[in-house]
N, C-alpha and C. Protein backbone atom coordinates (compact mmCIF):
# COMPACT_ATOMS: atom_id res chain seq x y z
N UNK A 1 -34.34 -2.35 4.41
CA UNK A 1 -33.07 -2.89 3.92
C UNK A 1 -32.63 -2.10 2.68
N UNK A 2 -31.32 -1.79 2.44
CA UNK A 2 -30.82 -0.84 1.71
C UNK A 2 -30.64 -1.67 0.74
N UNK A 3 -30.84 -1.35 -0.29
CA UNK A 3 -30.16 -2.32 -1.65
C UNK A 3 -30.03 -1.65 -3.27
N UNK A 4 -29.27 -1.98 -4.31
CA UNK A 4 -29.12 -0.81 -5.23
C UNK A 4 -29.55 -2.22 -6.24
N UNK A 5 -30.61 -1.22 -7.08
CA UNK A 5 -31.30 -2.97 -8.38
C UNK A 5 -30.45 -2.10 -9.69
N UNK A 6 -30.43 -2.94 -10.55
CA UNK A 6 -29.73 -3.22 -11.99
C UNK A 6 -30.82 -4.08 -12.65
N UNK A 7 -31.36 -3.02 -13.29
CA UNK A 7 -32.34 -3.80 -14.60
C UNK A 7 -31.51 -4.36 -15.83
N UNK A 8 -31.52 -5.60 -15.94
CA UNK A 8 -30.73 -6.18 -17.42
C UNK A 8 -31.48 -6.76 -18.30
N UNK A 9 -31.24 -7.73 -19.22
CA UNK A 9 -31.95 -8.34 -20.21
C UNK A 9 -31.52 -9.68 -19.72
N UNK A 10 -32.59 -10.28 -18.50
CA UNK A 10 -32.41 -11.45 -18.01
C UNK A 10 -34.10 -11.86 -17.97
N UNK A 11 -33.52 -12.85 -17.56
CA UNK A 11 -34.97 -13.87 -16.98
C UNK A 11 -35.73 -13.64 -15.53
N UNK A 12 -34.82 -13.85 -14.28
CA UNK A 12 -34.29 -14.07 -12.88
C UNK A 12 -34.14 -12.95 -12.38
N UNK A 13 -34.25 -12.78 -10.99
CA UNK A 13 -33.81 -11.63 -10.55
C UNK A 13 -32.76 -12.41 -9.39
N UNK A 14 -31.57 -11.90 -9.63
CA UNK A 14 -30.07 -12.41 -9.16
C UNK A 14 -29.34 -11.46 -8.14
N UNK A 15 -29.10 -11.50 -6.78
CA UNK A 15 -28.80 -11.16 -5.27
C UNK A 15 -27.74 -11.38 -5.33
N UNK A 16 -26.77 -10.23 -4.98
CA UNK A 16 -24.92 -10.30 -5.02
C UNK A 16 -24.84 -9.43 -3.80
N UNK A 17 -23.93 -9.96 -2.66
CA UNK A 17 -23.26 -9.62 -1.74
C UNK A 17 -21.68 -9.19 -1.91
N UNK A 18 -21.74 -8.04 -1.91
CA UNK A 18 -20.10 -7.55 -1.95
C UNK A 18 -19.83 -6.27 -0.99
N UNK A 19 -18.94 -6.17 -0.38
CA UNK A 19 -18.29 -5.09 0.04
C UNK A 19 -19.59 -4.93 1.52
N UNK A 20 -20.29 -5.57 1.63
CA UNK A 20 -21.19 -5.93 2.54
C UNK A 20 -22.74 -5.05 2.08
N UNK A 21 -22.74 -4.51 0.58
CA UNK A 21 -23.97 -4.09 0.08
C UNK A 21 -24.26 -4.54 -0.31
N UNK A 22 -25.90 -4.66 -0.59
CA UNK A 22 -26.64 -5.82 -1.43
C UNK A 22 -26.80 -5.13 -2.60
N UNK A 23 -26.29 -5.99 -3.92
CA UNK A 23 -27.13 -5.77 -5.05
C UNK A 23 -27.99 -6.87 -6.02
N UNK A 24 -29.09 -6.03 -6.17
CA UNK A 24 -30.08 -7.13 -7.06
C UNK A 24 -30.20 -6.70 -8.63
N UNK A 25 -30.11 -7.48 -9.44
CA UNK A 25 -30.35 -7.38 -10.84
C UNK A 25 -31.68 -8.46 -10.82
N UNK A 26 -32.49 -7.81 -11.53
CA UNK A 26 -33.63 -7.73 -12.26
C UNK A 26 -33.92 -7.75 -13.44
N UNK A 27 -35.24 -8.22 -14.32
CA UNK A 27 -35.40 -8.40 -15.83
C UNK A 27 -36.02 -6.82 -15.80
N UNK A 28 -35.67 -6.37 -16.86
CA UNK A 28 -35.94 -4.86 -17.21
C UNK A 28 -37.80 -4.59 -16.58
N UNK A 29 -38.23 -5.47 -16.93
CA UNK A 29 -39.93 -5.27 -16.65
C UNK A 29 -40.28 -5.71 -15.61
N UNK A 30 -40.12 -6.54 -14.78
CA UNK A 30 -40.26 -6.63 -13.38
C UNK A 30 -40.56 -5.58 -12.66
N UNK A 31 -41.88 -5.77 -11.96
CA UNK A 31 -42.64 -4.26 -11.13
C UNK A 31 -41.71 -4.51 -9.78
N UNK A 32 -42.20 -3.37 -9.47
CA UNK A 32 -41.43 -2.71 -8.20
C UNK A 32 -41.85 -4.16 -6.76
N UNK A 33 -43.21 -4.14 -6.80
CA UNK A 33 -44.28 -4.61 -6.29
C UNK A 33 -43.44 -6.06 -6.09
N UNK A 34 -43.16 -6.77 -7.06
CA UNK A 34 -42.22 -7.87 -6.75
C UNK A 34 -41.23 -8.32 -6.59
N UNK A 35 -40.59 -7.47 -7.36
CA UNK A 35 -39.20 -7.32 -6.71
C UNK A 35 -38.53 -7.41 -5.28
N UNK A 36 -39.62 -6.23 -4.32
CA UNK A 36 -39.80 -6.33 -3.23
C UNK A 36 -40.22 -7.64 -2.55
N UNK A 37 -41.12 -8.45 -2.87
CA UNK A 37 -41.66 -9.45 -2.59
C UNK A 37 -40.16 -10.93 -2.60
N UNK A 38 -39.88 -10.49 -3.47
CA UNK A 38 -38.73 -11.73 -3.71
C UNK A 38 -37.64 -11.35 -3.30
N UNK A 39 -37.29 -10.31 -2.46
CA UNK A 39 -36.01 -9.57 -1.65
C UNK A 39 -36.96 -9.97 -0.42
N UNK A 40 -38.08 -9.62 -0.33
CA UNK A 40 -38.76 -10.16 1.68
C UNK A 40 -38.42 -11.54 1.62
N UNK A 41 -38.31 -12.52 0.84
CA UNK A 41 -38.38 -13.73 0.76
C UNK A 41 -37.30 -14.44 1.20
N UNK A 42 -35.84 -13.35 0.61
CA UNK A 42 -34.32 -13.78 0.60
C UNK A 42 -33.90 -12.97 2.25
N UNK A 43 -34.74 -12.26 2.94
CA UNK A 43 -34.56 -10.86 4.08
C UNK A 43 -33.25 -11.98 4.86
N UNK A 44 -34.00 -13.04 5.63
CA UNK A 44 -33.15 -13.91 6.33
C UNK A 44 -31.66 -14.20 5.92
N UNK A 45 -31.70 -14.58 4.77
CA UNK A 45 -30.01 -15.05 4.11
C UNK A 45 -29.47 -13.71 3.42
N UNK A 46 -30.03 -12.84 3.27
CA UNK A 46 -29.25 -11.22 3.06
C UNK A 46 -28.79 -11.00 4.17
N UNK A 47 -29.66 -10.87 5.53
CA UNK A 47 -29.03 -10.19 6.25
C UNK A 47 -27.89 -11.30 7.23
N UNK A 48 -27.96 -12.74 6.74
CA UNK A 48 -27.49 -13.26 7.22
C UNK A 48 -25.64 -12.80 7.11
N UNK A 49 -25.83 -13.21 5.07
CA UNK A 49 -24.58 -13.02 4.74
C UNK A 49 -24.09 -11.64 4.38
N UNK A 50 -24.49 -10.44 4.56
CA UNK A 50 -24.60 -8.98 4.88
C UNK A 50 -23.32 -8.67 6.75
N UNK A 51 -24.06 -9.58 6.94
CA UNK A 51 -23.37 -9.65 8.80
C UNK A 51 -21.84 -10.47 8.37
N UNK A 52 -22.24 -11.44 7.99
CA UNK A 52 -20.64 -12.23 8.19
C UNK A 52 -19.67 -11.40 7.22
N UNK A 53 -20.10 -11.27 6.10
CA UNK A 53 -19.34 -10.46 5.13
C UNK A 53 -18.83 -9.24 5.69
N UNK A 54 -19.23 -8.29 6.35
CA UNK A 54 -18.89 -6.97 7.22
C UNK A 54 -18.22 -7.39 8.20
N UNK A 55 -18.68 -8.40 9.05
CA UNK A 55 -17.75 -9.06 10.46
C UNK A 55 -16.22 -9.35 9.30
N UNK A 56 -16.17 -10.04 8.64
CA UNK A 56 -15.02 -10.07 7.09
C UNK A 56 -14.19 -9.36 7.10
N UNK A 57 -14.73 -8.46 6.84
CA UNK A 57 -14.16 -6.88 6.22
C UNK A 57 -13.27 -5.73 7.27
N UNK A 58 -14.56 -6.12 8.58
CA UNK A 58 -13.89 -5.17 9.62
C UNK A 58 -12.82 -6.05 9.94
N UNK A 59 -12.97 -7.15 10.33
CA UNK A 59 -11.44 -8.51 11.09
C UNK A 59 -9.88 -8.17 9.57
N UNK A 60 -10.46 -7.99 8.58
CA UNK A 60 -9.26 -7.93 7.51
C UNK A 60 -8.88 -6.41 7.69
N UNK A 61 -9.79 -5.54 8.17
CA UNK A 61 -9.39 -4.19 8.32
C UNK A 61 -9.02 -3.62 9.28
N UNK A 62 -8.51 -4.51 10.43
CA UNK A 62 -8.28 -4.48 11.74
C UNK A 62 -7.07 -4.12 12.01
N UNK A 63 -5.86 -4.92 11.37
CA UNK A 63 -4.80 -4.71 11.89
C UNK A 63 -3.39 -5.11 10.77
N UNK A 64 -2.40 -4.69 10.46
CA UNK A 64 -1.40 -5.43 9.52
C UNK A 64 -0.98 -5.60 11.01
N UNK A 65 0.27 -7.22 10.10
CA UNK A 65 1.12 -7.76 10.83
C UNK A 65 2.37 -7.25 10.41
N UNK A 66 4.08 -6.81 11.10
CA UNK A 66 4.72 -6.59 10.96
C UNK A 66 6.21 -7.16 11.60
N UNK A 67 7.06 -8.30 11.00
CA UNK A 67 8.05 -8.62 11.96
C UNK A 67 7.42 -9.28 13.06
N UNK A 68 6.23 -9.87 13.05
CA UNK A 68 5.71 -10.59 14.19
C UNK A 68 5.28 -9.22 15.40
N UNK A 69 4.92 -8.24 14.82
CA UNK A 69 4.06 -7.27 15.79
C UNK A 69 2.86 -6.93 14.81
N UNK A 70 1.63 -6.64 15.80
CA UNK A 70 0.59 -6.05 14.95
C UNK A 70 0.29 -4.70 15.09
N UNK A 71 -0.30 -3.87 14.14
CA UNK A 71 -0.37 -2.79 14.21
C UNK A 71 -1.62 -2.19 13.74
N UNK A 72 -2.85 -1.79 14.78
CA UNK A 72 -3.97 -1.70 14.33
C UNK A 72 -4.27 -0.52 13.22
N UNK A 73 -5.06 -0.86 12.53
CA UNK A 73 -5.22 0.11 10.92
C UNK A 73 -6.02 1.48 11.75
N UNK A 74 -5.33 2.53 11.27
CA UNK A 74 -6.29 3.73 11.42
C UNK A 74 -6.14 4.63 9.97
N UNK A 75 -7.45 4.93 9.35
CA UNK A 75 -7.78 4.97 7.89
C UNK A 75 -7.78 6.76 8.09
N UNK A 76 -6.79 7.28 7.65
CA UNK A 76 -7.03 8.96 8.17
C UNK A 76 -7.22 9.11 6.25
N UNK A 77 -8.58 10.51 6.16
CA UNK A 77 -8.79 10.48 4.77
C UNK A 77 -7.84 11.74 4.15
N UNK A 78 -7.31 11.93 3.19
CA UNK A 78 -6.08 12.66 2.65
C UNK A 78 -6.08 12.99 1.25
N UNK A 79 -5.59 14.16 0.87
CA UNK A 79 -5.63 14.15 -0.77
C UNK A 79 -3.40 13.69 -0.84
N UNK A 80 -2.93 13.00 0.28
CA UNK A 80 -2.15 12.62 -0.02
C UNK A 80 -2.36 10.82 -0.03
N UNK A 81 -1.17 10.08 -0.54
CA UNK A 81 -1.13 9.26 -0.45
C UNK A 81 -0.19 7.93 0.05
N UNK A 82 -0.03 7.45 1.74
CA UNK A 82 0.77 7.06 2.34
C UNK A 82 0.75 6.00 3.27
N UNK A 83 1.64 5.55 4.19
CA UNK A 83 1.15 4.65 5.47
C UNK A 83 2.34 4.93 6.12
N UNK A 84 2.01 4.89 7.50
CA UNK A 84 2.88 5.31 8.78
C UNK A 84 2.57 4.82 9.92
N UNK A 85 3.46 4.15 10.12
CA UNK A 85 3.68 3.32 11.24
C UNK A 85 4.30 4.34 12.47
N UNK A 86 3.35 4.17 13.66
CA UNK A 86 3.12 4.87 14.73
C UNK A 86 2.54 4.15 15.85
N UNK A 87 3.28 4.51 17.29
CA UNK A 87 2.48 4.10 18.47
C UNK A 87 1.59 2.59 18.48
N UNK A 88 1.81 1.73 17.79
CA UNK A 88 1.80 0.59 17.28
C UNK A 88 0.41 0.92 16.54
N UNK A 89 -0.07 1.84 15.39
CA UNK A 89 -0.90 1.91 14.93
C UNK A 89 -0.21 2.14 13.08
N UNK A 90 -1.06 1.61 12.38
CA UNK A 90 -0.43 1.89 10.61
C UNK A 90 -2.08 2.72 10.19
N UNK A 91 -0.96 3.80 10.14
CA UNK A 91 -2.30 4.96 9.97
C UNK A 91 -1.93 5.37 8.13
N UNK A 92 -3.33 4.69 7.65
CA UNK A 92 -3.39 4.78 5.81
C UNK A 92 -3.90 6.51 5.28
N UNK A 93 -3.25 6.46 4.47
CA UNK A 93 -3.34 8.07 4.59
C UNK A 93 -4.20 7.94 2.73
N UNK A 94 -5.03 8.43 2.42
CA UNK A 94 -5.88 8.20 1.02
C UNK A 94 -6.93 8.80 0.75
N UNK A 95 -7.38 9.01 -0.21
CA UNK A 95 -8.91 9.85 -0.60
C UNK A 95 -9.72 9.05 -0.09
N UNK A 96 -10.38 7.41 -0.85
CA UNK A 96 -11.31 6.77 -0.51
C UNK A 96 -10.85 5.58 0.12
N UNK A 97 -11.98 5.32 1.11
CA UNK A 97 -11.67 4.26 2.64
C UNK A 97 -12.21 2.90 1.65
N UNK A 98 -11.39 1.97 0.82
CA UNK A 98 -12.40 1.21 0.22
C UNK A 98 -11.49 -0.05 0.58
N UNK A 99 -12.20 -1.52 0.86
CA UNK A 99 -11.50 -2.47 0.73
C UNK A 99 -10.44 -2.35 -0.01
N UNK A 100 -10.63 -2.24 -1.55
CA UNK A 100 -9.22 -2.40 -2.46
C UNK A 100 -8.42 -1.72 -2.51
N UNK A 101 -8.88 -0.65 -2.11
CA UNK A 101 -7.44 1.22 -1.54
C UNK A 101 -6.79 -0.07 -0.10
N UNK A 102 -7.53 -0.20 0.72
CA UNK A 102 -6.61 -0.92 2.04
C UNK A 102 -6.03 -1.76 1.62
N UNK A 103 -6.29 -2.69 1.16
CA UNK A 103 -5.93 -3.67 0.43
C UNK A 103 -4.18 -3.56 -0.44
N UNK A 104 -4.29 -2.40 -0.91
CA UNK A 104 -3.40 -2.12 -1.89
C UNK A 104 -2.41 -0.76 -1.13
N UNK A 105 -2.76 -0.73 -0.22
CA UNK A 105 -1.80 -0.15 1.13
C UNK A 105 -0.94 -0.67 1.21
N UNK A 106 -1.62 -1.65 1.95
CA UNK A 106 -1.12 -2.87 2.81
C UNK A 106 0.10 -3.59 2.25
N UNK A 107 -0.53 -3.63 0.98
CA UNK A 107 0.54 -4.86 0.20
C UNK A 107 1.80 -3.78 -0.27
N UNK A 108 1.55 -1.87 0.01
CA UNK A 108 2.57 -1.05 -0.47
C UNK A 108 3.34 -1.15 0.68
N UNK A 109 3.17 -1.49 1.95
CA UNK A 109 3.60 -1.35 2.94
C UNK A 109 4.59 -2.66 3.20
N UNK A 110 3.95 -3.79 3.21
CA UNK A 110 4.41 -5.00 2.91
C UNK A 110 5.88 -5.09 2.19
N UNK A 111 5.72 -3.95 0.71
CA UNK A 111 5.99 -4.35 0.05
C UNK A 111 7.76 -3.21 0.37
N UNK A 112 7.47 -2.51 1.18
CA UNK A 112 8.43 -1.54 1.94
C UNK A 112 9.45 -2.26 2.61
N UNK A 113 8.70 -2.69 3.70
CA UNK A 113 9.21 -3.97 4.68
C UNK A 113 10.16 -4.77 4.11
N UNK A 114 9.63 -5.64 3.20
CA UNK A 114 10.11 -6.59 3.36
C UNK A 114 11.90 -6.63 2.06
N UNK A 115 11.62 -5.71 1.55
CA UNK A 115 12.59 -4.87 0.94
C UNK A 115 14.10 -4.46 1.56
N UNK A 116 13.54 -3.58 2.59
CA UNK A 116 14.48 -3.79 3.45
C UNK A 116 15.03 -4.72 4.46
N UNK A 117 13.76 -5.62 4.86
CA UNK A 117 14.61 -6.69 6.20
C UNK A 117 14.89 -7.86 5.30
N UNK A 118 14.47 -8.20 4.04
CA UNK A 118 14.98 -9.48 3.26
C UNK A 118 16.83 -8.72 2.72
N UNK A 119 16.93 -7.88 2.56
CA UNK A 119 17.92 -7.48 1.96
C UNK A 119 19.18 -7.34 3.41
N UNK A 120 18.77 -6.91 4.46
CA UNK A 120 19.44 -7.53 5.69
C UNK A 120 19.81 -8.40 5.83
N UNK A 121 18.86 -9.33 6.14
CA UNK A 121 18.72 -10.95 6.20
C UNK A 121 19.58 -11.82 5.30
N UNK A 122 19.60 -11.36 4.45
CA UNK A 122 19.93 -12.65 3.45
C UNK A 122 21.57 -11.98 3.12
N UNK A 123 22.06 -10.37 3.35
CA UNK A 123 23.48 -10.39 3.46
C UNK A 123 24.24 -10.49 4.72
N UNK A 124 23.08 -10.92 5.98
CA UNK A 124 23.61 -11.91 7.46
C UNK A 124 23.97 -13.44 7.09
N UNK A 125 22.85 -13.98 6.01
CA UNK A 125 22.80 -15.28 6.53
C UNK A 125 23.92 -15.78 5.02
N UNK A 126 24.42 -14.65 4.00
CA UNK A 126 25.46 -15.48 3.15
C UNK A 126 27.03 -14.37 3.84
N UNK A 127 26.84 -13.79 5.25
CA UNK A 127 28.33 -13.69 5.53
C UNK A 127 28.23 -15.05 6.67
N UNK A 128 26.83 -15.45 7.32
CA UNK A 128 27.15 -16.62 8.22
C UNK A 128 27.72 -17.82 7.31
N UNK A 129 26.92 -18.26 6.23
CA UNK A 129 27.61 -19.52 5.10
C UNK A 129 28.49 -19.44 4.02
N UNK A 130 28.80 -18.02 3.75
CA UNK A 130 29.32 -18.10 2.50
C UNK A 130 28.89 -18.34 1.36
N UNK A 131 27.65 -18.87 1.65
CA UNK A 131 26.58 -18.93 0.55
C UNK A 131 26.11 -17.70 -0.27
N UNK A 132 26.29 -17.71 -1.81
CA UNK A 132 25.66 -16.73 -2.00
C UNK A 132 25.11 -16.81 -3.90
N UNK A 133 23.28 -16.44 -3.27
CA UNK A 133 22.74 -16.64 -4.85
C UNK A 133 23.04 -15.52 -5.65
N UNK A 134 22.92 -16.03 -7.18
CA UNK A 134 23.19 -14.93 -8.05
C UNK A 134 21.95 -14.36 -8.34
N UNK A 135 20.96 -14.48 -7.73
CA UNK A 135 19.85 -13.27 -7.35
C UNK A 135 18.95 -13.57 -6.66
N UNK A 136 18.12 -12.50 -6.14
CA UNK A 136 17.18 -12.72 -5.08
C UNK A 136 16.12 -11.86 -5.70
N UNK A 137 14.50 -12.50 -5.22
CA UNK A 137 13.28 -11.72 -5.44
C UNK A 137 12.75 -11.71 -4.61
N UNK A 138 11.65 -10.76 -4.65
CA UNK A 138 10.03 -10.80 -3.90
C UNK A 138 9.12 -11.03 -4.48
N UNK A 139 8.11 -11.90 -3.99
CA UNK A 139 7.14 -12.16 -5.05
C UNK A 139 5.93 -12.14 -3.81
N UNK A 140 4.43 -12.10 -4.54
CA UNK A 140 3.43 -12.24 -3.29
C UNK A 140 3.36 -13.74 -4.06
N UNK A 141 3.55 -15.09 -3.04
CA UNK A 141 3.45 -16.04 -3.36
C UNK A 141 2.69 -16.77 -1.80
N UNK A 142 1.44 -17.46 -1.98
CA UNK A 142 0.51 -18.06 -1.56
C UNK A 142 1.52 -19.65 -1.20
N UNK A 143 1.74 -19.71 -1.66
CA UNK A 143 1.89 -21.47 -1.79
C UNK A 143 3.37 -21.73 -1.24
N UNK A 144 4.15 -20.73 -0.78
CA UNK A 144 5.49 -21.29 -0.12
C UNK A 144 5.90 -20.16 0.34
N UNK A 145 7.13 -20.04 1.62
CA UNK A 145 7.85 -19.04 2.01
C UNK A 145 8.59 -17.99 1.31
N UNK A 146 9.64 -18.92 0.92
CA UNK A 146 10.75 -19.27 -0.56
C UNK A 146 10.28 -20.18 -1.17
N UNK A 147 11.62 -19.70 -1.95
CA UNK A 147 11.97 -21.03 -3.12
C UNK A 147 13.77 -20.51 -3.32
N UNK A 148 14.12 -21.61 -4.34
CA UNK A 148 15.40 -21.09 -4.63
C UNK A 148 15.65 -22.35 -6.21
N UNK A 149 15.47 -21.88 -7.25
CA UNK A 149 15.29 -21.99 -8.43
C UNK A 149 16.82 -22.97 -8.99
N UNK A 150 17.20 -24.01 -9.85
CA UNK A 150 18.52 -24.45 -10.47
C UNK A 150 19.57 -23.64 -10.91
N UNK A 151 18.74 -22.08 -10.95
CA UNK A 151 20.02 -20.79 -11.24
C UNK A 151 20.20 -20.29 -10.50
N UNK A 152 20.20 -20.94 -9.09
CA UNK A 152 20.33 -20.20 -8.05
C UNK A 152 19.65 -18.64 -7.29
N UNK A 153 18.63 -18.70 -8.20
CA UNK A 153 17.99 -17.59 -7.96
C UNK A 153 16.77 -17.77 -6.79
N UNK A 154 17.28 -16.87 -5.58
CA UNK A 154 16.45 -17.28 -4.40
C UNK A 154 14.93 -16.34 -4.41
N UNK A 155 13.59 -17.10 -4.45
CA UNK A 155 12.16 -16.30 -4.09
C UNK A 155 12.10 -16.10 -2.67
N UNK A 156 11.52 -14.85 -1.96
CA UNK A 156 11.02 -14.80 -0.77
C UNK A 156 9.64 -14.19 -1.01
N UNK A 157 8.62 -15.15 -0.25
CA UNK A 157 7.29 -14.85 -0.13
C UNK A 157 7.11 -13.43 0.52
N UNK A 158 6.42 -12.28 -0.03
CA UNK A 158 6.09 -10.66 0.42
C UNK A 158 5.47 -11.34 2.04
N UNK A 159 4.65 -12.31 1.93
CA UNK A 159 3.85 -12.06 3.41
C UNK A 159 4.88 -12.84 4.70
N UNK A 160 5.98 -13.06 4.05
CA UNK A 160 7.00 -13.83 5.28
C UNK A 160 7.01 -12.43 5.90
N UNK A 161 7.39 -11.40 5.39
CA UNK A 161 7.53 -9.90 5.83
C UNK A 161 6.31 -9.79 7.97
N UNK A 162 5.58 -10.86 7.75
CA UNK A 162 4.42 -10.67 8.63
C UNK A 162 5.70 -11.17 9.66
N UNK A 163 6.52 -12.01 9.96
CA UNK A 163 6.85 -12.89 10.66
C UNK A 163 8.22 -12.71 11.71
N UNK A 164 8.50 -12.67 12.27
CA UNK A 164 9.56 -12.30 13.58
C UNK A 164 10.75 -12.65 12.33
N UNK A 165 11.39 -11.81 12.83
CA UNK A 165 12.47 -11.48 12.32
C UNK A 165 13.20 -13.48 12.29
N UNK A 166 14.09 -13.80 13.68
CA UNK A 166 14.12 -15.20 13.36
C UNK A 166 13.64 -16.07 12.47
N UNK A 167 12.47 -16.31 12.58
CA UNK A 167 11.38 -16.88 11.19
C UNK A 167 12.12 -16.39 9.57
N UNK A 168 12.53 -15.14 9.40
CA UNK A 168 12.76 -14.91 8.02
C UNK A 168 14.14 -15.61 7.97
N UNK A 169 14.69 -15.34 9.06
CA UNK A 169 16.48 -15.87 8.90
C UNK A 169 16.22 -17.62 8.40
N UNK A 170 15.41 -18.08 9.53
CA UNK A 170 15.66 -19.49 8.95
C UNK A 170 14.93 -19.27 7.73
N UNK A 171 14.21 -19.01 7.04
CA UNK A 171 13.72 -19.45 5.48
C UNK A 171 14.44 -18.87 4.60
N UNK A 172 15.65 -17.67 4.87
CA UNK A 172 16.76 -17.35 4.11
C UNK A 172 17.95 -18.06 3.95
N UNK A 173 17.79 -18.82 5.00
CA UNK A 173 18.93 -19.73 5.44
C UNK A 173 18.91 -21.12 4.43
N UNK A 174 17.61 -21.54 4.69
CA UNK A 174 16.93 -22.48 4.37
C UNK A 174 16.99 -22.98 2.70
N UNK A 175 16.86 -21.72 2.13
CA UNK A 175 16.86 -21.64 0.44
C UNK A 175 18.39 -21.01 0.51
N UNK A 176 19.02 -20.60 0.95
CA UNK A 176 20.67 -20.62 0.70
C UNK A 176 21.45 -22.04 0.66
N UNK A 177 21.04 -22.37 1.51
CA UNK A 177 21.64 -24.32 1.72
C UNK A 177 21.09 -24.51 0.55
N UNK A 178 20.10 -24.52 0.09
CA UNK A 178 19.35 -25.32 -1.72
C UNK A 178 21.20 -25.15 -2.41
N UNK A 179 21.47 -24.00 -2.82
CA UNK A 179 22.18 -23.51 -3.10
C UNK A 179 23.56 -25.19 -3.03
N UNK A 180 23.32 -25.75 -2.02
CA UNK A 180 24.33 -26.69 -2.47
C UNK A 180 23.91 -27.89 -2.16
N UNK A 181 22.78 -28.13 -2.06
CA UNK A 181 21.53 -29.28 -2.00
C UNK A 181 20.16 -28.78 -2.71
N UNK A 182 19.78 -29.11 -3.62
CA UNK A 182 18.93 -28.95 -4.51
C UNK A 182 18.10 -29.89 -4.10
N UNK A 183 17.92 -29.92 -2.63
CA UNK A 183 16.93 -31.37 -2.29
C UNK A 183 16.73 -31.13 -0.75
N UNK A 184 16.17 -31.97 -0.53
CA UNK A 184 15.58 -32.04 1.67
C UNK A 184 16.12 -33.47 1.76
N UNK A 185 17.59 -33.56 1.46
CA UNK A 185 18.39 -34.85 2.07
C UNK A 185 18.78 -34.68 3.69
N UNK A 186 19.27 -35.97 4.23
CA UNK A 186 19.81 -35.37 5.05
C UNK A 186 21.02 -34.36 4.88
N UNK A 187 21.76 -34.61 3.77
CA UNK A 187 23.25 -33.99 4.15
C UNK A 187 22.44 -32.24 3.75
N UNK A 188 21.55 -32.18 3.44
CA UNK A 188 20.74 -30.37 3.69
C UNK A 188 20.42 -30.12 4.89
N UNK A 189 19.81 -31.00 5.62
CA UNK A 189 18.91 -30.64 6.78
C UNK A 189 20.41 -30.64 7.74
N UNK A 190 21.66 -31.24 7.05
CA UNK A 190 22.57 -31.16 8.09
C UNK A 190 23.26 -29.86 8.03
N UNK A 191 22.94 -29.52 6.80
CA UNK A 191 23.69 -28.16 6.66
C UNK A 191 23.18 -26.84 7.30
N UNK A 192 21.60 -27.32 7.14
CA UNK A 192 20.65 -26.24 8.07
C UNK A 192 20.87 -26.20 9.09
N UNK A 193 21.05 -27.32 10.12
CA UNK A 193 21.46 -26.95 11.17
C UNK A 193 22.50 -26.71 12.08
N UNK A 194 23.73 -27.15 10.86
CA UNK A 194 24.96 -26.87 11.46
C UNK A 194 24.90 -24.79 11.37
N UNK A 195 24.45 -24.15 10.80
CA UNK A 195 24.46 -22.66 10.65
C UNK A 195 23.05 -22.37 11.90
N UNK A 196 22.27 -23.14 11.99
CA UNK A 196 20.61 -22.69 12.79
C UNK A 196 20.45 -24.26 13.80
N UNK A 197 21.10 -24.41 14.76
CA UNK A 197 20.99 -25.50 15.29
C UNK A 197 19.14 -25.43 15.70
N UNK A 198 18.71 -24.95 16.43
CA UNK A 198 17.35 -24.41 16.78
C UNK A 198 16.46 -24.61 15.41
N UNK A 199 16.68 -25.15 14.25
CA UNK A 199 16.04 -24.74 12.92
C UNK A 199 14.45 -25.36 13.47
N UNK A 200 14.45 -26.59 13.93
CA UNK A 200 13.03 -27.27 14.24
C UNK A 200 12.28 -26.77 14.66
N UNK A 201 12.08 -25.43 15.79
CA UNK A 201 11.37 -24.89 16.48
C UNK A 201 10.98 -23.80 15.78
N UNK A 202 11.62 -23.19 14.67
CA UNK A 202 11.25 -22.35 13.86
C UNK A 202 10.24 -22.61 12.46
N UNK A 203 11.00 -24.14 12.18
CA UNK A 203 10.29 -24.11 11.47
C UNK A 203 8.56 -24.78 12.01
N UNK A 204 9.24 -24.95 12.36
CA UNK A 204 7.73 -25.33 13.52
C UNK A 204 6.97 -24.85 13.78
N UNK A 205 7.07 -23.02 14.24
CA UNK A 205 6.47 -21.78 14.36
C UNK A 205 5.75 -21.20 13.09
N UNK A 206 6.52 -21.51 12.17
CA UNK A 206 5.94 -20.81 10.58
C UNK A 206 5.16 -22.13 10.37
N UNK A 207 4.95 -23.06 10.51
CA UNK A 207 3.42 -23.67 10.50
C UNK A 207 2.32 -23.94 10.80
N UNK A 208 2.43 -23.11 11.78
CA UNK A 208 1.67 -22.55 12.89
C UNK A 208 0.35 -21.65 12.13
């Protein structure tokens, strides 16, 4: 079993799983002799969580989503630095192949996307209502699609960018109506669907 030790000024000798390598820290004086002994001891739950962590890594390194298509990752190594979407493949162009280089692709790519189809989108869906905020963002936001703020300032979530084109209209749509309902009354949900009669099935889909 491969593993890289770190002698510190501890007590314990302490087992960290990352990036799917094992590392052990150790008290500076600790012989070789046991060290070993207390890594044979942990062999089972290293290589347990060694496996799931890599199964992890490869499933997150598999594929971006785009507009509701996927596009499997091919990691080509480069002293340039890029991503290109091809033959339904997003081929990362970079020096080192590392989780946080993909990672930080991804979210450049993302961050391409959604740039352009939110900026589409949202001057379709205020010539469909007439609706229109006095600004719009991108944000990477976890916890909602949108938003659309008392200054009228509309958020769109970077990872809506993953989602069929439809899907973004209604959540552009969705935080444009705020715009003259600052609430989920009916007379909003009536406004949503007088512009998106279909709104239920969509939104239905993005909870999916």
């Amino acid at each position: 079993m491969d593993y890289i030790v770190t002698r510190k000024n501890i007590k314990n000798l302490y087992i960290q799983i990352k990036d799917g390598q094992v590392y052990v820290r150790v008290p500076k004086r600790m012989p070789e002799n046991e060290i070993e002994k207390l890594i044979e001891k942990k062999k089972d739950w290293i290589e347990k969580s060694v496996k799931a962590q890599t199964k992890k890594i490869e499933n997150n390194n598999q594929y971006v989503e785009l507009l509701g298509e996927k596009y499997q990752i091919q990691f080509v190594q480069s002293n340039r630095e890029c991503i290109e979407i091809k033959d339904s493949k997003a081929y990362l162009y970079s020096i080192e192949d590392t989780q946080k280089e993909r990672d930080r692709l991804v979210k450049n790519l993302y961050k391409k996307y959604a740039l352009k189809q939110y900026a589409t989108t949202t001057e379709k869906m205020m010539h469909v209502t007439g609706l229109t905020p006095d600004s719009w963002r991108i944000k990477d936001i976890k916890s909602a699609w949108g938003s659309c703020s008392s200054k009228k300032a509309i958020t769109l979530s970077l990872n809506l960018v993953q989602k069929r084109e439809e899907l973004i209209e209604y959540v552009v749509l969705h935080e444009l109506c705020h715009l003259k309902h600052m609430n989920h009354s009916k007379e909003f949900w009536n406004l949503v669907g007088k512009y998106m009669p279909n709104y239920k099935e969509r939104r239905k889909e993005l909870k999916k």
